[in-house]
N, C-alpha and C. Protein backbone atom coordinates (compact mmCIF):
# COMPACT_ATOMS: atom_id res chain seq x y z
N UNK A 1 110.61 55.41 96.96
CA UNK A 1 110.00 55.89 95.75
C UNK A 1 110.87 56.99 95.15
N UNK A 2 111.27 57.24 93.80
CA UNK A 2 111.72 58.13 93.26
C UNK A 2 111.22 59.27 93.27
N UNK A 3 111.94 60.24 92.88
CA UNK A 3 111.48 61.74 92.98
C UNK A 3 110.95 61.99 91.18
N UNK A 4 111.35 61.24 90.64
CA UNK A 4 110.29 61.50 89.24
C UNK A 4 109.04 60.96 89.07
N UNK A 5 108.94 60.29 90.22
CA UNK A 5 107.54 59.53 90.18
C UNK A 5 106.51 60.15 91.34
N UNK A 6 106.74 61.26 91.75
CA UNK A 6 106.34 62.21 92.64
C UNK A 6 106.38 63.51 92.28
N UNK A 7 105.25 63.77 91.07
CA UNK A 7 105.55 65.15 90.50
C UNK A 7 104.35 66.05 91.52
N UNK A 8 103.42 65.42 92.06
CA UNK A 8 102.84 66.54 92.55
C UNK A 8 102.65 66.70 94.47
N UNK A 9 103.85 66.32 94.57
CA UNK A 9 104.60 66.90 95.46
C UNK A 9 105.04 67.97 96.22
N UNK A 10 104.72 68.77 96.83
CA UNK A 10 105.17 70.33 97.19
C UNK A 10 106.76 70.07 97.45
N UNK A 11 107.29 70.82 97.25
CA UNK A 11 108.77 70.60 98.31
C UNK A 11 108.55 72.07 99.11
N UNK A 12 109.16 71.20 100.44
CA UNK A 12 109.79 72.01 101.79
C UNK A 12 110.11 73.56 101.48
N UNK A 13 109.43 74.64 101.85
CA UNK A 13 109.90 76.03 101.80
C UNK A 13 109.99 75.97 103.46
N UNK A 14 111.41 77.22 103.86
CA UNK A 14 111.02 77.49 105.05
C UNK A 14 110.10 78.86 105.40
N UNK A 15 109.36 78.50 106.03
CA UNK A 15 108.85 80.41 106.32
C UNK A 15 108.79 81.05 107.13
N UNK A 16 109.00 82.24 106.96
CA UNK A 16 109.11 83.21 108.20
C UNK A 16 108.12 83.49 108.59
N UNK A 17 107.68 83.04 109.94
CA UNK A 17 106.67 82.92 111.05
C UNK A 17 106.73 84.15 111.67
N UNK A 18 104.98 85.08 111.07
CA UNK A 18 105.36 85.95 111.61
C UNK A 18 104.29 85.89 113.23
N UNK A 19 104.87 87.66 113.45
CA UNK A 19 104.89 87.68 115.07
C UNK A 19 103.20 87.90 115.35
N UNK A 20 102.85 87.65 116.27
CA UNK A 20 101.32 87.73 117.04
C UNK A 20 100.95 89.43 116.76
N UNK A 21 100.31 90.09 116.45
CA UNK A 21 100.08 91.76 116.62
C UNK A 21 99.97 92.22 118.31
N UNK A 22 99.62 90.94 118.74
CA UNK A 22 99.36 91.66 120.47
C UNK A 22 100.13 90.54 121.25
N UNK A 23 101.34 91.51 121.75
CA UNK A 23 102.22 90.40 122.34
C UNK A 23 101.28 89.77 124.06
N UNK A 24 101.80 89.27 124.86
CA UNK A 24 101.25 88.21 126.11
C UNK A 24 101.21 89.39 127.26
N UNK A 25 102.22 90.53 127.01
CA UNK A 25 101.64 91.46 128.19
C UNK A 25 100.88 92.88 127.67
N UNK A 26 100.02 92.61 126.75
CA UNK A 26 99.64 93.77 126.00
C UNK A 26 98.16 93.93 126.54
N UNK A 27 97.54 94.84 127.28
CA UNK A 27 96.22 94.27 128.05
C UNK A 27 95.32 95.07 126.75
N UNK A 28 94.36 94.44 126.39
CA UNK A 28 93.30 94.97 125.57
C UNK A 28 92.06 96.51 126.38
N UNK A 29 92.37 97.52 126.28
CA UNK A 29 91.61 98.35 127.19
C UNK A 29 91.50 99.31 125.94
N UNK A 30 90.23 100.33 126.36
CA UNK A 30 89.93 101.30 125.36
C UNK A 30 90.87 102.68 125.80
N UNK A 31 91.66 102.55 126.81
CA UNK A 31 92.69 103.42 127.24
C UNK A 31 93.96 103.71 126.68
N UNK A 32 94.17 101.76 125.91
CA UNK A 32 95.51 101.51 125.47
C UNK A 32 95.61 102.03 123.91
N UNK A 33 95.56 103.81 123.36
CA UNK A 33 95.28 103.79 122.19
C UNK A 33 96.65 103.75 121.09
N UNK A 34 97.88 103.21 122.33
CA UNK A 34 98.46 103.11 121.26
C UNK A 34 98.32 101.79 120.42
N UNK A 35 97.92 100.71 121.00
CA UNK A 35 97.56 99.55 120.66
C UNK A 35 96.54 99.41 119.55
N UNK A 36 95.49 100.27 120.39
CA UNK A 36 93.94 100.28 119.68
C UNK A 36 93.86 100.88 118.31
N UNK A 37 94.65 101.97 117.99
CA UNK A 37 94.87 103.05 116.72
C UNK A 37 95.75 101.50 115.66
N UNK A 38 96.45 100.25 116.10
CA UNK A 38 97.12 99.62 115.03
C UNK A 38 95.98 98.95 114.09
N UNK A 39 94.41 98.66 114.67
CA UNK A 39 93.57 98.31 114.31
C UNK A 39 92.86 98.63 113.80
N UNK A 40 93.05 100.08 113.29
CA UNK A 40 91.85 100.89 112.66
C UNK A 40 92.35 101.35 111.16
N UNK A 41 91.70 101.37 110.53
CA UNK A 41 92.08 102.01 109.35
C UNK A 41 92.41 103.42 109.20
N UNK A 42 92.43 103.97 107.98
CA UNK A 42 93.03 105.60 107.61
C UNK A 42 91.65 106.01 107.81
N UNK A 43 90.32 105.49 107.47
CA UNK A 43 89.16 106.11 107.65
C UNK A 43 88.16 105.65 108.87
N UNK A 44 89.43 105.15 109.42
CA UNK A 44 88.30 104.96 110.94
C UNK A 44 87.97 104.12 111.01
N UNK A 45 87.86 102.70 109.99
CA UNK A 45 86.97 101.55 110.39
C UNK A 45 88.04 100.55 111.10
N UNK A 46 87.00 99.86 111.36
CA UNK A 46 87.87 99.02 112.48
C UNK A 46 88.29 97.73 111.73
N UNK A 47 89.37 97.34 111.48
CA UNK A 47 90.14 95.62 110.28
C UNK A 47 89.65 94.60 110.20
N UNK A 48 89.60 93.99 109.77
CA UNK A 48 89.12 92.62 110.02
C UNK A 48 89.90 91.73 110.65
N UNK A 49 89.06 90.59 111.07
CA UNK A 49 89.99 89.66 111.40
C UNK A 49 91.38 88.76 111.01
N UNK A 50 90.99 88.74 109.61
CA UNK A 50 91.98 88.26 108.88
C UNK A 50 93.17 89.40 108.60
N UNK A 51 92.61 90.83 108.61
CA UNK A 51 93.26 91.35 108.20
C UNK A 51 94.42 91.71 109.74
N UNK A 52 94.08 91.72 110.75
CA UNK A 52 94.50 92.09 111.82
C UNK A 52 95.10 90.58 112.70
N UNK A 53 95.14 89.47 111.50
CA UNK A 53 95.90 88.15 112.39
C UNK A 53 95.75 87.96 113.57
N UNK A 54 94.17 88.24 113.93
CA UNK A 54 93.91 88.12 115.51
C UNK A 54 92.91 86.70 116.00
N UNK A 55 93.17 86.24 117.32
CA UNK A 55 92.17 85.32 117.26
C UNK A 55 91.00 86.33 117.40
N UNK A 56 90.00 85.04 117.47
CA UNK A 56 88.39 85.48 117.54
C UNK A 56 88.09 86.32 119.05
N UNK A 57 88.75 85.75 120.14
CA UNK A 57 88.69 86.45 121.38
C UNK A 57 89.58 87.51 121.45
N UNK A 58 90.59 87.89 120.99
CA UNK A 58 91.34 88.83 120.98
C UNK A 58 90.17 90.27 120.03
N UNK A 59 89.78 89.51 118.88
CA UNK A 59 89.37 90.61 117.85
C UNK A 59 87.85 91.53 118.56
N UNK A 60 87.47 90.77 119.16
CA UNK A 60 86.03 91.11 120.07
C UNK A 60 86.84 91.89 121.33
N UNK A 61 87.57 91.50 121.70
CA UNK A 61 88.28 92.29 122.71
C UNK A 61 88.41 93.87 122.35
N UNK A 62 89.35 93.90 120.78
CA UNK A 62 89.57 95.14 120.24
C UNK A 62 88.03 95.54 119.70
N UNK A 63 87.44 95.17 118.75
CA UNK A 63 86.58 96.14 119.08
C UNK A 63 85.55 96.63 120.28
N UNK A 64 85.54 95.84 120.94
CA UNK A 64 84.74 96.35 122.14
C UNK A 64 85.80 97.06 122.88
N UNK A 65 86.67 97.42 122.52
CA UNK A 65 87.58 98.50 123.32
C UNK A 65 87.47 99.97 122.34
N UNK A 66 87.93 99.64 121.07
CA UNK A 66 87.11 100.99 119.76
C UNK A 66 86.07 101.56 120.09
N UNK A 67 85.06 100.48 120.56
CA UNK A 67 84.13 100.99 120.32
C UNK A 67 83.55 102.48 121.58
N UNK A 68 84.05 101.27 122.40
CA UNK A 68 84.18 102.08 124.44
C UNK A 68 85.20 103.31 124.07
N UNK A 69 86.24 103.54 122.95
CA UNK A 69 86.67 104.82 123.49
C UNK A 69 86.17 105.70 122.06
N UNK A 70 85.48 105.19 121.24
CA UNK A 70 84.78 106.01 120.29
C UNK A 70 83.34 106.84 121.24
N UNK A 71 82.89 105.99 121.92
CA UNK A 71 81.68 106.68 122.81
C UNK A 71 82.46 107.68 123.52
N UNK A 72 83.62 107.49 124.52
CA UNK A 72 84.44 108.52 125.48
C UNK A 72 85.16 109.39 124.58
N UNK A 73 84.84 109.33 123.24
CA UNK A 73 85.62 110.88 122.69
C UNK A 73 87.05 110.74 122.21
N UNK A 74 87.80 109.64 122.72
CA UNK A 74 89.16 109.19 122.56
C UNK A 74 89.41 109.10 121.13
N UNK A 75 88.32 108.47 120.37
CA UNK A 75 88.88 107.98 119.19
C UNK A 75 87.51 108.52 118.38
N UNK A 76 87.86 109.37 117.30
CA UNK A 76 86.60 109.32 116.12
C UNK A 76 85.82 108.41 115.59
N UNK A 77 84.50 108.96 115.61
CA UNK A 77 83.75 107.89 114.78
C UNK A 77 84.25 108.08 113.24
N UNK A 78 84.73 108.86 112.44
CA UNK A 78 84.82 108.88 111.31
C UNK A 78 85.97 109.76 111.43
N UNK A 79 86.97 109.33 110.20
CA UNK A 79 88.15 110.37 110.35
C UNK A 79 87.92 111.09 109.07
N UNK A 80 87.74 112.03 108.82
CA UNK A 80 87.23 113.26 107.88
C UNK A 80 88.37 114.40 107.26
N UNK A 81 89.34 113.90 107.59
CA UNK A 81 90.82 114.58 107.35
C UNK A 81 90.68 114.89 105.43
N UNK A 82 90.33 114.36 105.00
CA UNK A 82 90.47 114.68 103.07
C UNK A 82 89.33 115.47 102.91
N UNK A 83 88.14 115.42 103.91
CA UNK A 83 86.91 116.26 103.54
C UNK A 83 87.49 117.60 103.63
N UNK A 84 87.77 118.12 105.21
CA UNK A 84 88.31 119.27 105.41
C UNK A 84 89.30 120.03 104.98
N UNK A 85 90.43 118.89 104.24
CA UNK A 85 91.18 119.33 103.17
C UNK A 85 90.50 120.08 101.75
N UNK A 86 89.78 119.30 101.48
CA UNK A 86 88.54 119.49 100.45
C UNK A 86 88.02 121.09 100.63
N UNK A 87 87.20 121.15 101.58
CA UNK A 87 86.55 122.19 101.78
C UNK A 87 87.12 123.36 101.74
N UNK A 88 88.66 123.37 102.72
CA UNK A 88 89.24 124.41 102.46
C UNK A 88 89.97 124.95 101.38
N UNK A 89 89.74 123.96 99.96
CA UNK A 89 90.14 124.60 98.37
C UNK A 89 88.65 125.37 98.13
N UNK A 90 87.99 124.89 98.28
CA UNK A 90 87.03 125.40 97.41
C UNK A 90 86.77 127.25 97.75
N UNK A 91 86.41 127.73 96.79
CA UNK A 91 86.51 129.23 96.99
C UNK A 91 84.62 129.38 97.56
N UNK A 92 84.58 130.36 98.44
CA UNK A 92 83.35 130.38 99.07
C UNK A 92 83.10 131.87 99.11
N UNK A 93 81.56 132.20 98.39
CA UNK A 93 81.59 133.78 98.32
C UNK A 93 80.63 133.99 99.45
N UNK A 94 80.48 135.35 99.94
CA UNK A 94 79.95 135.72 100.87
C UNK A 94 79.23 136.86 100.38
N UNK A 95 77.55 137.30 101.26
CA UNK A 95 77.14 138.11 100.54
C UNK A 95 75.85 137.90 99.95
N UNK A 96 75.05 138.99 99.63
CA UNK A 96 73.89 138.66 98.70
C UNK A 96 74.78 138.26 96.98
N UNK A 97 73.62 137.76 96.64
CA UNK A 97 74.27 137.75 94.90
C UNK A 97 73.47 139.03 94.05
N UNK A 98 74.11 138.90 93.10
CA UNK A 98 73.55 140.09 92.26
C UNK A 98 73.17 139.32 90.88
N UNK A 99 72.23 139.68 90.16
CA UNK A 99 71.83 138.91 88.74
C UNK A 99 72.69 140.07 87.98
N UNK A 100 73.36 139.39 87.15
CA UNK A 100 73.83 140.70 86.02
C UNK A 100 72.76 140.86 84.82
N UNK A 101 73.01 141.98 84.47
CA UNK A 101 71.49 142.12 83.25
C UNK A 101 72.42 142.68 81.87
């Protein structure tokens, strides 16, 4: 068959296959936070699946490891880093107030 008679056709791209996030000796533990911190967001939540290219048993793995070192203190429930930035602009008076008359 000709190639003008095959317009809706894809042609061949090659693609770069990317790598697994958790290589074959990487053990899933709520200990391992250097692992565990690639899964979390800037505000603490934990990625999604899609977003974290994990299987379904791997992704239950990680969060039930988040979650085990969010209870042990290891890891925040909420990361609050822009609040406390926040707070410390604001000017804060101390003191009774006075009504001016």
């Amino acid at each position: 068959m000709d190639k003008s008679k095959r317009p809706f056709l894809k042609s061949k791209r090659s693609f770069r296959r990317r790598l697994p996030p958790i290589g074959s000796g990487d053990r899933i533990d709520y200990r391992n936070m250097s692992l565990i911190s690639r899964f979390i967001s800037e505000q603490g939540k934990i990625l999604s699946r899609r977003v974290n290219r994990l299987t379904l048993k791997q992704q239950r793995l990680i969060t039930i490891a988040i979650k085990q070192a969010r209870i042990l203190s290891l890891l925040p429930f909420l990361n609050n880093e822009k609040q406390f930035e926040r707070a410390e602009s604001t000017p804060r008076t101390t003191g009774p107030r006075t009504r001016n008359k």
